[in-house]
C-alpha atoms as a PDB file:
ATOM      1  CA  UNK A   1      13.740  21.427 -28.453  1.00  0.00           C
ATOM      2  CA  UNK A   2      13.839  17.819 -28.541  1.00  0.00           C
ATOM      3  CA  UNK A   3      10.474  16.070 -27.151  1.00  0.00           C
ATOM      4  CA  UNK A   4      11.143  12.211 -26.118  1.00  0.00           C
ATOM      5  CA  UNK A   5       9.699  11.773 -23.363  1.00  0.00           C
ATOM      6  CA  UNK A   6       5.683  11.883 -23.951  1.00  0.00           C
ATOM      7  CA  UNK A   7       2.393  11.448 -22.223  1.00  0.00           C
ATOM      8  CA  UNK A   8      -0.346  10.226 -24.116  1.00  0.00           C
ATOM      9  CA  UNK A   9      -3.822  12.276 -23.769  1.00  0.00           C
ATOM     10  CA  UNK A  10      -6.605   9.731 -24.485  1.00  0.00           C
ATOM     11  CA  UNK A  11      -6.889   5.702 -24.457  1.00  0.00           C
ATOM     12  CA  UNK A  12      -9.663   5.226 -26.929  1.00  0.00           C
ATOM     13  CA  UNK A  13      -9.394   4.367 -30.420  1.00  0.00           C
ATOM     14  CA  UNK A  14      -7.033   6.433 -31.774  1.00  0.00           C
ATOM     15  CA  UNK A  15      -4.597   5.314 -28.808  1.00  0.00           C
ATOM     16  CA  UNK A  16      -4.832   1.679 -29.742  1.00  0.00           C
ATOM     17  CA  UNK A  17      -4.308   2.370 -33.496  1.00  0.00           C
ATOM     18  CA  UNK A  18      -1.159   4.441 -32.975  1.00  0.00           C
ATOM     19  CA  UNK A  19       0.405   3.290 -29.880  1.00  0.00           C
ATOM     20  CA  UNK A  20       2.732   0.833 -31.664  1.00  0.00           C
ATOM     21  CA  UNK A  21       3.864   3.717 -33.644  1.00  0.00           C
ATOM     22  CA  UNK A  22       4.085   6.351 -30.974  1.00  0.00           C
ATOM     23  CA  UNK A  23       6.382   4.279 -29.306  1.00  0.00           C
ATOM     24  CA  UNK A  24       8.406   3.033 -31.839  1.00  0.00           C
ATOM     25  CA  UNK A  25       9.397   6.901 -31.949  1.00  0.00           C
ATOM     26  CA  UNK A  26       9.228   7.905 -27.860  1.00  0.00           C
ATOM     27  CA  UNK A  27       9.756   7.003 -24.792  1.00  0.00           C
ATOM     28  CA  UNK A  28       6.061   6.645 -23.410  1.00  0.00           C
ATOM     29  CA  UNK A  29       6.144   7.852 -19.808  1.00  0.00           C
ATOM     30  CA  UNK A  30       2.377   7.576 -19.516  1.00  0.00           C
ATOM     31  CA  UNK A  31      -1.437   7.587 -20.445  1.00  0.00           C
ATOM     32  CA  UNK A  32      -4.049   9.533 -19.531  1.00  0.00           C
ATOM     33  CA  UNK A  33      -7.658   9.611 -19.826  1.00  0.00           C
ATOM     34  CA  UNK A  34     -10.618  11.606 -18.358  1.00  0.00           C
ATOM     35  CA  UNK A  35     -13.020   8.551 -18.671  1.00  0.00           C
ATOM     36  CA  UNK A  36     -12.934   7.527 -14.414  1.00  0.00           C
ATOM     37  CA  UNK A  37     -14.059   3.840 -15.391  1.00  0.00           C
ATOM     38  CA  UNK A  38     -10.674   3.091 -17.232  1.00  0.00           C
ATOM     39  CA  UNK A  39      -8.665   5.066 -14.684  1.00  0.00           C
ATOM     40  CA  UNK A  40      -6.148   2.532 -12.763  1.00  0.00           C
ATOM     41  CA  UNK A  41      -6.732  -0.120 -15.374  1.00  0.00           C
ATOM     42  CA  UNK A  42      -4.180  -1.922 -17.962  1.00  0.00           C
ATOM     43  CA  UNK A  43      -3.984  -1.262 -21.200  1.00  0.00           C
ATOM     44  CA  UNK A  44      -1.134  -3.020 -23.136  1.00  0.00           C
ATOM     45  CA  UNK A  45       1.905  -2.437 -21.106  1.00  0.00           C
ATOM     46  CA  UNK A  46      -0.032   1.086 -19.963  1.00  0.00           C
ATOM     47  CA  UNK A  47      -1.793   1.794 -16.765  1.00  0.00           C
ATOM     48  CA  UNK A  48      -4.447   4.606 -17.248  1.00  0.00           C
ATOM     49  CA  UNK A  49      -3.808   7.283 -14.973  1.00  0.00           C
ATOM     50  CA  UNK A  50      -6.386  10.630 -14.016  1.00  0.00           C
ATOM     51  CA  UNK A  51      -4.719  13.776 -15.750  1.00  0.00           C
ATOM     52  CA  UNK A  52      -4.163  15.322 -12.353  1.00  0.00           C
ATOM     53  CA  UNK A  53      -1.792  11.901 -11.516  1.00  0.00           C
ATOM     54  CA  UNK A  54       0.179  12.175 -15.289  1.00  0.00           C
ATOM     55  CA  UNK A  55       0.716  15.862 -15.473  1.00  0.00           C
ATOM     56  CA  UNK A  56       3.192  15.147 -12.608  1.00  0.00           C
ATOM     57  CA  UNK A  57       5.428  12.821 -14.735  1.00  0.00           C
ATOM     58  CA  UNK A  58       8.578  14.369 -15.876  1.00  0.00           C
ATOM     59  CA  UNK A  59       7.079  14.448 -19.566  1.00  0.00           C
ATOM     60  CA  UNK A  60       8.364  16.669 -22.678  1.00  0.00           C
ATOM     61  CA  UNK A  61       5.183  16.636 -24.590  1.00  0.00           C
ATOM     62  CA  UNK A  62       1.785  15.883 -24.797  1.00  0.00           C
ATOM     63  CA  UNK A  63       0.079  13.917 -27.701  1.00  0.00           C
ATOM     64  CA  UNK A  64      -3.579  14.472 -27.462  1.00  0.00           C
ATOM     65  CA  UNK A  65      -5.335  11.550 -29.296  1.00  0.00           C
ATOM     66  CA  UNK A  66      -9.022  11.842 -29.536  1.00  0.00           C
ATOM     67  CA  UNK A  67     -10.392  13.966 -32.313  1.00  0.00           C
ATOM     68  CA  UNK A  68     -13.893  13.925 -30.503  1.00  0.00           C
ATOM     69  CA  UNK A  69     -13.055  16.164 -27.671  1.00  0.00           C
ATOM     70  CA  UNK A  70      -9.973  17.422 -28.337  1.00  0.00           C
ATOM     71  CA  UNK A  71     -10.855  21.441 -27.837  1.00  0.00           C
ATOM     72  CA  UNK A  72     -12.225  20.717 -24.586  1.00  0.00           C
ATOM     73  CA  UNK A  73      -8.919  18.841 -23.589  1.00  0.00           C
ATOM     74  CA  UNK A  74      -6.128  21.308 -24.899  1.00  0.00           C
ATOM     75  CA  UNK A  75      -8.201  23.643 -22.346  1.00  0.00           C
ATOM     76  CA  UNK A  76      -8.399  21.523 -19.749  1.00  0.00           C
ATOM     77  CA  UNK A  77      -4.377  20.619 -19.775  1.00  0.00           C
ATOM     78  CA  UNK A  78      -4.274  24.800 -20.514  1.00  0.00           C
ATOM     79  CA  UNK A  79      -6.247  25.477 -17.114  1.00  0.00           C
ATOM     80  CA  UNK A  80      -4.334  22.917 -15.297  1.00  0.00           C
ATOM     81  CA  UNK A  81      -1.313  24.754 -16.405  1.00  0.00           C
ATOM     82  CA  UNK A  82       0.340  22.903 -19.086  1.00  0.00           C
ATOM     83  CA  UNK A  83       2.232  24.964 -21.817  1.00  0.00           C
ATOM     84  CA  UNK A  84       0.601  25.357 -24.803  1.00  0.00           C
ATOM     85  CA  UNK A  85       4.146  24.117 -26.843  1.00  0.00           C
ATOM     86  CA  UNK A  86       3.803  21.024 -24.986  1.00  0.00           C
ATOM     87  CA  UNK A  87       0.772  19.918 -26.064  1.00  0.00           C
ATOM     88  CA  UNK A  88       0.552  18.234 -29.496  1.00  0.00           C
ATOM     89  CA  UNK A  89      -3.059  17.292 -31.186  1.00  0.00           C
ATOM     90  CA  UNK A  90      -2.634  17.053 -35.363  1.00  0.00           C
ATOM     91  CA  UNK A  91      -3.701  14.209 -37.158  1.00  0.00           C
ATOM     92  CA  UNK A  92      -0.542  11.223 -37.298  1.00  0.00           C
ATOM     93  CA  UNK A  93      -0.096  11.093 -41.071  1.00  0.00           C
ATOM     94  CA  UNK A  94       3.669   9.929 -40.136  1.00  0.00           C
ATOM     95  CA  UNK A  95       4.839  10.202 -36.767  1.00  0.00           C
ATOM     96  CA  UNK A  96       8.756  10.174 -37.518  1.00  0.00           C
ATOM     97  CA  UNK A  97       8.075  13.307 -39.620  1.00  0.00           C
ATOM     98  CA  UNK A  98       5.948  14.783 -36.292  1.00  0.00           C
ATOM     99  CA  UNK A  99       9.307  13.936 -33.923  1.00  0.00           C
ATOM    100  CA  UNK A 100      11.469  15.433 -36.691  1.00  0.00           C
ATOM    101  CA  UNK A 101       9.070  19.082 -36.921  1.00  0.00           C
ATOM    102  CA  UNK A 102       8.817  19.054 -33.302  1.00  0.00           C
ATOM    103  CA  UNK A 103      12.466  19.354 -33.071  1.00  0.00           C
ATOM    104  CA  UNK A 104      13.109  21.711 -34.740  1.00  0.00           C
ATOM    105  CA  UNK A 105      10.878  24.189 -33.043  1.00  0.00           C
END
């Protein structure tokens, strides 16, 4: 499978840092965030939308972001549903090698 079209789990940080990079690689359909005070505001080119608003986009895959958190998120997107191959939360050492191993699964 071929994943192109992703939604971004988390605006913190590790969003700003690899954003550039993520999209250099995908088409970024959309960000996400739990935190309700950045909900509906702009980062970048991005509007931050709740979880229950993204998960409706026609996304491929998920990249989960934050390291701080990130257990409790893959089972959040798990109870709201989300397949577990869709969901993507390792470190980026190189993202074009990530796309590249992602296809071929």
């Amino acid at each position: 499978m071929i994943y192109n079209r992703v939604l971004i789990f988390g605006a913190g940080n590790q969003f700003r840092k690899y954003i550039s990079q993520i999209s250099s690689d995908f088409e970024v359909i959309g960000v996400t965030d739990n935190n309700k005070t950045i909900q509906n505001s702009k980062i970048q080119q991005y509007i931050i939308l709740s979880p229950l608003v993204a998960l409706k986009l026609p996304y491929d895959l998920i990249i989960v972001t934050p390291y701080v958190g990130r257990e409790q998120i893959v089972n959040q997107l798990i109870s709201l549903g989300v397949d577990t191959l869709k969901i993507f939360c390792n470190r980026f050492i190189v993202i074009r090698q990530t796309k590249h191993i992602l296809s071929e699964i």
